[in-house]
N, C-alpha and C. Protein backbone atom coordinates (compact mmCIF):
# COMPACT_ATOMS: atom_id res chain seq x y z
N UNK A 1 0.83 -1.18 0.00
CA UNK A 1 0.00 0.00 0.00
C UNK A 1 0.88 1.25 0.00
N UNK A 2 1.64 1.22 1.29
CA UNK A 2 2.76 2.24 1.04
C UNK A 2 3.64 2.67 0.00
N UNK A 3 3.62 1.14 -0.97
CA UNK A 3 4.68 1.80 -2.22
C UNK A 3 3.75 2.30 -3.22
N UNK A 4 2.33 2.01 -2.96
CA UNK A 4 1.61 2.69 -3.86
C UNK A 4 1.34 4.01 -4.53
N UNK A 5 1.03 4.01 -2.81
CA UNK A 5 0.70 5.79 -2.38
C UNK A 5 1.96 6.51 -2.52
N UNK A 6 3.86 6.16 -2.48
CA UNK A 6 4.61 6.71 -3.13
C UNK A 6 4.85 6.63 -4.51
N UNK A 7 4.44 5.67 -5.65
CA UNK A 7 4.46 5.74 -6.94
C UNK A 7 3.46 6.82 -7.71
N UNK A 8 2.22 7.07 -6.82
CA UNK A 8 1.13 8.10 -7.59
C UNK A 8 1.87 9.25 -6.81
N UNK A 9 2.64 9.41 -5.66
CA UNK A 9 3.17 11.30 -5.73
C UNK A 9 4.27 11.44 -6.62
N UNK A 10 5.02 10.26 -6.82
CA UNK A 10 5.98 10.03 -8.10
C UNK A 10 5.70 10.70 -9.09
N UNK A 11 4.64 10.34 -9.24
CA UNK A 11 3.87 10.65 -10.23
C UNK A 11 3.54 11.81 -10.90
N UNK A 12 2.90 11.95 -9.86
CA UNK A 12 2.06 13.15 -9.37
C UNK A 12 3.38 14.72 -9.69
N UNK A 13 4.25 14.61 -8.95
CA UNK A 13 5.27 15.21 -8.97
C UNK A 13 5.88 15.70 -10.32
N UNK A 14 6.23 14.34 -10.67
CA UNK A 14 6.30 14.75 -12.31
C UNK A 14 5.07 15.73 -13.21
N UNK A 15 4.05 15.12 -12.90
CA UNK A 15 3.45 15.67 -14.21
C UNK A 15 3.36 17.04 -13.50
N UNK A 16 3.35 17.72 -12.59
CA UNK A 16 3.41 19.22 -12.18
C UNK A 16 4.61 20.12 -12.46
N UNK A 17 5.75 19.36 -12.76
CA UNK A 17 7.44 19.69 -12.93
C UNK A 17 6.89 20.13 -14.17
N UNK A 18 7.96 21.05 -14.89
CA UNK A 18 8.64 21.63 -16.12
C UNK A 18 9.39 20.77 -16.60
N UNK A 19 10.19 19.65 -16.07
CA UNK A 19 10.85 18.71 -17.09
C UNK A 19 10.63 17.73 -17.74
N UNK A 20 11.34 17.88 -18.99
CA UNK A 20 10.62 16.99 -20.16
C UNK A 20 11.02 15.86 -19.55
N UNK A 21 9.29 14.53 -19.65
CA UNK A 21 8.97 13.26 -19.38
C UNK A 21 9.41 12.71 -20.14
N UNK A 22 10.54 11.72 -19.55
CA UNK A 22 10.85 10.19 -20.48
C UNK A 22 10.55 8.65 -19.43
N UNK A 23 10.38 7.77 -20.31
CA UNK A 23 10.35 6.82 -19.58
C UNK A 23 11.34 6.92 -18.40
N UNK A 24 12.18 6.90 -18.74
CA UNK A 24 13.61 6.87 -17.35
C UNK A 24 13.04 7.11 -16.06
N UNK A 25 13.10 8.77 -16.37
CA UNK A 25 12.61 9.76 -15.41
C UNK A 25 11.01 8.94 -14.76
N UNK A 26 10.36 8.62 -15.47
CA UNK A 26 8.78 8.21 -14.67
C UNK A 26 9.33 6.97 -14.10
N UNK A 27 10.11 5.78 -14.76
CA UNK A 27 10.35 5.22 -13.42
C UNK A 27 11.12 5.11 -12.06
N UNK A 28 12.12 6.09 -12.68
CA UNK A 28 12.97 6.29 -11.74
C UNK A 28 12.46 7.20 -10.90
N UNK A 29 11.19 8.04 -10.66
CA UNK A 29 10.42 8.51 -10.25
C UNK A 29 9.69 7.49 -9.19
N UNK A 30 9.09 7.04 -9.74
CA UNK A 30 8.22 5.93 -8.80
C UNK A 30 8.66 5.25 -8.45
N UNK A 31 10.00 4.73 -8.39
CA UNK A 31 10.57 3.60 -7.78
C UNK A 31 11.40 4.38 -6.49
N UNK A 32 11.87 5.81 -7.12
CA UNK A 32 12.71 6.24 -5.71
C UNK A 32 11.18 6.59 -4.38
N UNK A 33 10.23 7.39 -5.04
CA UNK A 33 8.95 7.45 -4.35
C UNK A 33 8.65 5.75 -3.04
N UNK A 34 8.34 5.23 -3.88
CA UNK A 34 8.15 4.24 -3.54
C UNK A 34 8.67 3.92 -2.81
N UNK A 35 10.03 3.48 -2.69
CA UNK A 35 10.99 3.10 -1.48
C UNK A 35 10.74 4.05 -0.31
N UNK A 36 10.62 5.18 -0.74
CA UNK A 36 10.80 6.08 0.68
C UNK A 36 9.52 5.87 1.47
N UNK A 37 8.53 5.55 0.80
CA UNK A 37 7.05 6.09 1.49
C UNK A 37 7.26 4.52 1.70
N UNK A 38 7.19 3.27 1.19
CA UNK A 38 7.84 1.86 2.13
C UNK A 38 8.67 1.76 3.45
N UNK A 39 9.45 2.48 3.06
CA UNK A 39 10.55 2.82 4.43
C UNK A 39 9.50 4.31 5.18
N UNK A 40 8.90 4.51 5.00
CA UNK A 40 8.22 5.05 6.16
C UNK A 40 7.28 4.30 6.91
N UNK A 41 7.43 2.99 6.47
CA UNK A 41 6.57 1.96 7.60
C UNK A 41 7.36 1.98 8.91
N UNK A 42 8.59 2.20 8.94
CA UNK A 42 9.32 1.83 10.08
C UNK A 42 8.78 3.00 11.55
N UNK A 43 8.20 3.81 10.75
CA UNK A 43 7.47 4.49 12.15
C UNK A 43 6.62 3.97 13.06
N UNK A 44 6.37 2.51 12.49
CA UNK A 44 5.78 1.33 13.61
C UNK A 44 6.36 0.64 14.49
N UNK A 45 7.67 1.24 14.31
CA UNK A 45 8.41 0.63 15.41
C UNK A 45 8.33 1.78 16.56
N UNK A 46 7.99 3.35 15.74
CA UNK A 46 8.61 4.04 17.55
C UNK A 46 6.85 4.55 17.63
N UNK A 47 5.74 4.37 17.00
CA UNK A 47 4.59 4.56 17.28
C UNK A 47 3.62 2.96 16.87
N UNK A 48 3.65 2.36 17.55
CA UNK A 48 2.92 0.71 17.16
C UNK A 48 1.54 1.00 17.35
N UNK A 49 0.79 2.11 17.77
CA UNK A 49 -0.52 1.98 17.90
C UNK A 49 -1.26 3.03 16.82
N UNK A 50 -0.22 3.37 15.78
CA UNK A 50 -0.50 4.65 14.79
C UNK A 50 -1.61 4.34 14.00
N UNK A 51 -2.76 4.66 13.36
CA UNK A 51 -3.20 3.77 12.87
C UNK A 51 -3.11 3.69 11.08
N UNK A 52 -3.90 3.51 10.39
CA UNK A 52 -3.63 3.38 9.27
C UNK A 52 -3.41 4.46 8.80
N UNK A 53 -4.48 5.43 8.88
CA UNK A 53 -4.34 6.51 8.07
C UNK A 53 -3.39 7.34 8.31
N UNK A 54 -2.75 7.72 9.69
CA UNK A 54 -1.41 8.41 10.21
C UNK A 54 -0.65 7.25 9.51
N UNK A 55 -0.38 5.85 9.10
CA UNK A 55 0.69 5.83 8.52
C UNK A 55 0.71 6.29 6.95
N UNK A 56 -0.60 6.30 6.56
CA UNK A 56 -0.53 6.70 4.79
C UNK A 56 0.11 8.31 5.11
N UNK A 57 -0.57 8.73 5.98
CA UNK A 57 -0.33 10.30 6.01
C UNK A 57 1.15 10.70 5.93
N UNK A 58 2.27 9.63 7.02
CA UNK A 58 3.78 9.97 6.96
C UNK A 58 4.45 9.73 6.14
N UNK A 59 3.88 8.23 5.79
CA UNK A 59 4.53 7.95 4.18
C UNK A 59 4.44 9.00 3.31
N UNK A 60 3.06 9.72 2.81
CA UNK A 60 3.27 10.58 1.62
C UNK A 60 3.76 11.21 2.04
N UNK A 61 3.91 12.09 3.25
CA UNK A 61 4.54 13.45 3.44
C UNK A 61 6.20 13.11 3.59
N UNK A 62 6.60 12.01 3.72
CA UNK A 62 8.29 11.69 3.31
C UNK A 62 8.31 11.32 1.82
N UNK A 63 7.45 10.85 1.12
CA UNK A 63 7.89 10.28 -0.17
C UNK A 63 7.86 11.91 -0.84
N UNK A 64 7.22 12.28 -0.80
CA UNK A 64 7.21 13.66 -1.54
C UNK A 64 8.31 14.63 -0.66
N UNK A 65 8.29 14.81 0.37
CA UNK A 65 9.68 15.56 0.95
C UNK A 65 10.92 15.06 0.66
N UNK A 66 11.08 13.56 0.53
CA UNK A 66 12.37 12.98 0.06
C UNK A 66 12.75 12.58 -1.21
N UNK A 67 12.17 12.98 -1.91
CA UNK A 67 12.14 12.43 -3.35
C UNK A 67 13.49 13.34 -3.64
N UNK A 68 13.19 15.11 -3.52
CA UNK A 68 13.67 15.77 -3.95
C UNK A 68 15.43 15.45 -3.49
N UNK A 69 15.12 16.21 -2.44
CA UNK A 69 16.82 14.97 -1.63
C UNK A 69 17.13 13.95 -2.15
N UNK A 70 17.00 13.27 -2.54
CA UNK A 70 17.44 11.91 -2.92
C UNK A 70 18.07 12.10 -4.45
N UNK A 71 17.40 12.77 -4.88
CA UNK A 71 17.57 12.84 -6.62
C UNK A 71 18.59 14.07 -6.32
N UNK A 72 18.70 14.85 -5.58
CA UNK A 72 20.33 15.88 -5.63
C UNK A 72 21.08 14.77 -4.99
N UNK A 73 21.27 14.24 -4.00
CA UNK A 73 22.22 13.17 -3.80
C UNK A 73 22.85 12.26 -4.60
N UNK A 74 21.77 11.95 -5.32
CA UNK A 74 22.31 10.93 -6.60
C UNK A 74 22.57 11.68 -7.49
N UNK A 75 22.21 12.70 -8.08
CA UNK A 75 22.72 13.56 -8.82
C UNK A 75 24.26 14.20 -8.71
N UNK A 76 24.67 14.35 -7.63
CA UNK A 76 26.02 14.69 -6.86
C UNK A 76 26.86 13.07 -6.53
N UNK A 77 26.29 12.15 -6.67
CA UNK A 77 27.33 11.07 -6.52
C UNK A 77 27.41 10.48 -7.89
N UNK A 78 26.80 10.80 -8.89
CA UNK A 78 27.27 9.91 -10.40
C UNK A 78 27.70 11.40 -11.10
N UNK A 79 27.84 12.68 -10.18
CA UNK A 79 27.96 13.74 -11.03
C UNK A 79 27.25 14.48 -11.99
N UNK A 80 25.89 13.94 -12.04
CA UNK A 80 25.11 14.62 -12.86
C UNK A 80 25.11 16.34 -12.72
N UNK A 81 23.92 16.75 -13.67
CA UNK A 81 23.96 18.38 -12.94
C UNK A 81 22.72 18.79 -12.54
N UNK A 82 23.18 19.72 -11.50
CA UNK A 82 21.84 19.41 -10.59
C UNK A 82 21.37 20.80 -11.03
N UNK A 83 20.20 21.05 -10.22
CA UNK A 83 19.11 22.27 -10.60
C UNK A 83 19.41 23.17 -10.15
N UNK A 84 19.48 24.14 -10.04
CA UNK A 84 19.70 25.48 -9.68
C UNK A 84 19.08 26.17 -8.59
């Protein structure tokens, strides 16, 4: 469920951006999404009684806060060029 709800802000993200869509970019979009808002399950370890919807809620609000981070990070470790 969680990698879901990070593949549609993936998504989502993109089609609101100015940069031209290629395959690449959309999956490499939803797959970095994805992982993050997955790895925001681990907030069940320091809140176990959270319930569902507080966890959809943290997931999106990290998959979309971390997307951006992630893509300058990787952008700065294979050297790409990053945005301005």
């Amino acid at each position: 469920m969680f990698a879901a709800v990070g593949a549609f802000i993936g998504l989502g993200q993109l089609l609101a951006s100015q940069e031209r869509i290629t395959a690449r970019i959309i999956v490499g979009r939803c797959i970095s999404t994805a992982g993050i808002a997955t790895a925001a399950g681990s907030v069940l370890v320091f809140v176990p009684s959270l319930s569902p919807v507080g966890q959809i809620g943290i997931a999106a609000a990290l998959a979309s806060l971390g997307t951006s981070g992630l893509e300058r990070l990787f952008q700065r470790i294979v050297g790409g060029r990053s945005e301005p």
